[in-house]
C-alpha atoms as a PDB file:
ATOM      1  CA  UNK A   1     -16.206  13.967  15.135  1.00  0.00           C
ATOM      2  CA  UNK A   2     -16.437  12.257  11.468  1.00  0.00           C
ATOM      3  CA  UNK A   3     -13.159  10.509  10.456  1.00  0.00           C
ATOM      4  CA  UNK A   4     -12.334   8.597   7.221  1.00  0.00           C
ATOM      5  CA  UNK A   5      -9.348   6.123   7.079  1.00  0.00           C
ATOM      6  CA  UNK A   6      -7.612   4.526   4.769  1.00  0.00           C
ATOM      7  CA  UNK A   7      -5.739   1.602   4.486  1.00  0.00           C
ATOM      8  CA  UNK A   8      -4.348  -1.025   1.445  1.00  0.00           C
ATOM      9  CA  UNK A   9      -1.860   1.048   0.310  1.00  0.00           C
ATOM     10  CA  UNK A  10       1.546  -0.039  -0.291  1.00  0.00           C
ATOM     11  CA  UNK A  11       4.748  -1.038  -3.051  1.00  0.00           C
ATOM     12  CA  UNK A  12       3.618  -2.680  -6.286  1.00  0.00           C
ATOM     13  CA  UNK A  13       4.750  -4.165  -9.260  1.00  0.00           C
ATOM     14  CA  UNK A  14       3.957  -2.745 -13.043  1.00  0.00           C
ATOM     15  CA  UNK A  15       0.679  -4.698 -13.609  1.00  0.00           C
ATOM     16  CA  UNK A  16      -0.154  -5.654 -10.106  1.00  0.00           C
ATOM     17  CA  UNK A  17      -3.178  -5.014  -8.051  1.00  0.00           C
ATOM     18  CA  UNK A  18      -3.844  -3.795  -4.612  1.00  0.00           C
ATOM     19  CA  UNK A  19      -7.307  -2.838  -3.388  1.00  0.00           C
ATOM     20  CA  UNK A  20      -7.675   0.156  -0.935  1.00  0.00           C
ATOM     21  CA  UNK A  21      -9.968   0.357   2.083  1.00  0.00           C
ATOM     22  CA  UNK A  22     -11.824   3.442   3.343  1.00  0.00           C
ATOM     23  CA  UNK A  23     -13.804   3.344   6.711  1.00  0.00           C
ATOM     24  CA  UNK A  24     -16.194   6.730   7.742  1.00  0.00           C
ATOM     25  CA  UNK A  25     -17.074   6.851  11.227  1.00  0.00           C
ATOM     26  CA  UNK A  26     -17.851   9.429  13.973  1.00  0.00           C
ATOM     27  CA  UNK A  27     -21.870  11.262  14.079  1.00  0.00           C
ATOM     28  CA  UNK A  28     -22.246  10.580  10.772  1.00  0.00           C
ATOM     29  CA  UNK A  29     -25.957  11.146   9.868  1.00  0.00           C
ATOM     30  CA  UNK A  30     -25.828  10.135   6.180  1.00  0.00           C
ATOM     31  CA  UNK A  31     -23.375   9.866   3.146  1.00  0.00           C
ATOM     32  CA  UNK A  32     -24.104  11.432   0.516  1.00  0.00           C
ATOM     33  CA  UNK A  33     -21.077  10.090  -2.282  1.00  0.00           C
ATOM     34  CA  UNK A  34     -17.804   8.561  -1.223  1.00  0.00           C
ATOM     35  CA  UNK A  35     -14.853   8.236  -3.415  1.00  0.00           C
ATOM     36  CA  UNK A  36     -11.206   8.731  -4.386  1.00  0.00           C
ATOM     37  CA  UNK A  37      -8.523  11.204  -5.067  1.00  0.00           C
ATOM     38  CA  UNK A  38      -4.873  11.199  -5.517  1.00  0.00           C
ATOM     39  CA  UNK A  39      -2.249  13.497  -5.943  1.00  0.00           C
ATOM     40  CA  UNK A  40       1.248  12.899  -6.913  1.00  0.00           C
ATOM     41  CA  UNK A  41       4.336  15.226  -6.013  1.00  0.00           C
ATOM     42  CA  UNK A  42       4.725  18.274  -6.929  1.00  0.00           C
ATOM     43  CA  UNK A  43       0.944  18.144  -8.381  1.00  0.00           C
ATOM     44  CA  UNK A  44      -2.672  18.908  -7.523  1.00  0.00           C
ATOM     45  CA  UNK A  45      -5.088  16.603  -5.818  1.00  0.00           C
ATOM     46  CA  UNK A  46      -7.181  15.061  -8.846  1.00  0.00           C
ATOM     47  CA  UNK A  47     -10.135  12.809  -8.828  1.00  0.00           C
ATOM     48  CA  UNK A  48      -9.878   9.304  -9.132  1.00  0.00           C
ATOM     49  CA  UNK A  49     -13.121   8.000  -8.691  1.00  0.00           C
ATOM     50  CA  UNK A  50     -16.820   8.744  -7.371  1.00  0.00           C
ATOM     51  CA  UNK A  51     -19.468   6.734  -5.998  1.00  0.00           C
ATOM     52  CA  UNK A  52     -22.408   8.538  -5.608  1.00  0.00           C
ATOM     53  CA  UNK A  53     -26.236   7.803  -4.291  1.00  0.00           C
ATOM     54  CA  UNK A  54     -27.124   6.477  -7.581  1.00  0.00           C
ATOM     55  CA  UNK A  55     -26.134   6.033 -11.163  1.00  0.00           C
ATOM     56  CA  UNK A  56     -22.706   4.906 -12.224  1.00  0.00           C
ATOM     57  CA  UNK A  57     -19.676   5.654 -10.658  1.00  0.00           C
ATOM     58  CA  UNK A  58     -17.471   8.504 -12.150  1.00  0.00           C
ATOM     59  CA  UNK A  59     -13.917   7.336 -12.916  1.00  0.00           C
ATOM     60  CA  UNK A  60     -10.970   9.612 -14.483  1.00  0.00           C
ATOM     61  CA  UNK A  61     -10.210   8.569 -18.101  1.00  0.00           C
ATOM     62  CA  UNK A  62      -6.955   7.456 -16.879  1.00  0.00           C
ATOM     63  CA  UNK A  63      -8.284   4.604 -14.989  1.00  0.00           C
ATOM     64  CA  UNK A  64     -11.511   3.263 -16.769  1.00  0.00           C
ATOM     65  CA  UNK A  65     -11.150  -0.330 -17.220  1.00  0.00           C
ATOM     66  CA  UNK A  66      -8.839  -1.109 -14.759  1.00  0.00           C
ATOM     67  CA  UNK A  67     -10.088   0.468 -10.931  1.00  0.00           C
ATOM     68  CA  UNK A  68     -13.308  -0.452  -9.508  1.00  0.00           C
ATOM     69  CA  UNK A  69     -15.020   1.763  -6.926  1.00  0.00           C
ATOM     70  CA  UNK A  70     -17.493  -0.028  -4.665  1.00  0.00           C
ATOM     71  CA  UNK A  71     -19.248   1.177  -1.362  1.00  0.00           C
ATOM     72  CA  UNK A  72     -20.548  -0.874   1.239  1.00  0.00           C
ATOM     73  CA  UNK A  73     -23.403   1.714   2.375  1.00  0.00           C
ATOM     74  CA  UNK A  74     -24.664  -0.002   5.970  1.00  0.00           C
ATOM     75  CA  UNK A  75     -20.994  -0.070   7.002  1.00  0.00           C
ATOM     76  CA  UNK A  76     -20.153   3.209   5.074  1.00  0.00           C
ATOM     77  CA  UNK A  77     -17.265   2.273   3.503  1.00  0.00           C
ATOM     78  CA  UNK A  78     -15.701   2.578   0.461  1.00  0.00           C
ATOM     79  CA  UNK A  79     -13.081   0.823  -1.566  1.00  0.00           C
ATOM     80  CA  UNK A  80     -11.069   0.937  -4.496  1.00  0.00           C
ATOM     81  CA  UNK A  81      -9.731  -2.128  -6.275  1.00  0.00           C
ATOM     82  CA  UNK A  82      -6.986  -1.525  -8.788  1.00  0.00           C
ATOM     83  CA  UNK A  83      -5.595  -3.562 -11.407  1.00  0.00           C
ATOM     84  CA  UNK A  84      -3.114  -3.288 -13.966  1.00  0.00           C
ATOM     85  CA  UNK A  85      -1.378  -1.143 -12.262  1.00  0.00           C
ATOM     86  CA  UNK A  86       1.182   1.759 -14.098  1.00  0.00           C
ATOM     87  CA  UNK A  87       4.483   3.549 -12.775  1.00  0.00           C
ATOM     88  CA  UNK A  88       2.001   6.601 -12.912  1.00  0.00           C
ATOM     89  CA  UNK A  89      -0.168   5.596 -10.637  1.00  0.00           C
ATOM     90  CA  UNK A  90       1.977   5.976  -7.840  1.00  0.00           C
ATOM     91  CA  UNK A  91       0.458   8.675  -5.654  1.00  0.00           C
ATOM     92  CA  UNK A  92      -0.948   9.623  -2.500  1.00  0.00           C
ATOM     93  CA  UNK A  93      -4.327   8.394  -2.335  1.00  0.00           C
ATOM     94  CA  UNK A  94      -7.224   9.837  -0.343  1.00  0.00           C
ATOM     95  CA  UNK A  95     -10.795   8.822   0.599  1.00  0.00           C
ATOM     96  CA  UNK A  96     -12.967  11.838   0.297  1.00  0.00           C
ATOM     97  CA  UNK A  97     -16.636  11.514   1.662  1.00  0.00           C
ATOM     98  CA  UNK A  98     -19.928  14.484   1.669  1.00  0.00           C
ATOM     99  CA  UNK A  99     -21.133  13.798   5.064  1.00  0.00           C
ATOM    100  CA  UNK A 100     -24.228  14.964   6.675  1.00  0.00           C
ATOM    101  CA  UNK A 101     -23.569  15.591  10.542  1.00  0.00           C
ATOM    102  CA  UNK A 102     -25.331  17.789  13.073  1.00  0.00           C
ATOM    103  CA  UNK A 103     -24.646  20.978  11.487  1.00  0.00           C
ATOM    104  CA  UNK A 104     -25.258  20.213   7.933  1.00  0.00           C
ATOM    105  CA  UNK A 105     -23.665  18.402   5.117  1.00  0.00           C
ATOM    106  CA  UNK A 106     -19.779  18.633   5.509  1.00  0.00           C
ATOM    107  CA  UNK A 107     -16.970  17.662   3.098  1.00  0.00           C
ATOM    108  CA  UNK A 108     -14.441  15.317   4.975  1.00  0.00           C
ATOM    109  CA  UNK A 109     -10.910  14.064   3.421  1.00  0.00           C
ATOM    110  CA  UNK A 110      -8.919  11.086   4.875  1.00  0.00           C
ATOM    111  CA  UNK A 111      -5.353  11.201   5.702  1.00  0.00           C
ATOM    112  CA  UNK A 112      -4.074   9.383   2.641  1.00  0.00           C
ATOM    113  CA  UNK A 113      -2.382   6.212   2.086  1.00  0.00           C
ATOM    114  CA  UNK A 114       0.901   6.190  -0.535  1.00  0.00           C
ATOM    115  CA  UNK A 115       0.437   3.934  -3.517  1.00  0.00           C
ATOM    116  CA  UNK A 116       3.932   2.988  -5.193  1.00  0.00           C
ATOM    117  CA  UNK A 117       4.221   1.130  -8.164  1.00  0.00           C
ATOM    118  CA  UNK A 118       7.685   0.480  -9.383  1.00  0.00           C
ATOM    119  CA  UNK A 119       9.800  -2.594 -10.605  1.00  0.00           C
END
């Protein structure tokens, strides 16, 4: 059984930082792309950014220039460093990997961690 979670979430300041961790684990096979969505209330989920198996990373306009995506592939884990952080940022952030397991390649979602930035 495949689960992501993440962690680093939290309360931040206007223009702080906090980096978010997720870990896959559980028959995973391979990992195709790893990445990050949020959604804030009373909204839909919307993509954050994308790490896939090669090229550059796919990042919503919103946050060019100021989050990172990285992936650590032999431990498969991803992370998301974010900087300069803005009121509307806050959100519920969630890992979202493309996983292949026994039965073919499967789309898993993490629990979500809450990201708060206010003064």
């Amino acid at each position: 059984q495949v689960h992501l979670v993440e962690s680093g979430g939290g309360l931040v300041q206007p223009g702080g930082s906090l980096r978010l961790s997720c870990a896959a684990s559980g028959g995973i096979r391979d990992i195709k792309s790893m990445g990050w969505y949020l959604q804030a209330p009373g909204k839909q989920r919307e993509l954050v950014a994308m790490a896939g198996t090669g090229g550059s990373p796919n990042y919503a306009d919103s946050v060019k220039g100021r989050f990172t995506i990285s992936r650590d592939r032999n431990r498969n884990r991803v992370y998301l460093q974010m900087n300069s952080l803005k009121p509307e940022d806050t959100a519920v952030y969630y890992c979202d990997a493309d996983i292949l397991v026994s039965t073919g390649w499967r789309d898993y979602w993490g629990q979500g961690t809450q990201v708060t930035v206010s003064s």
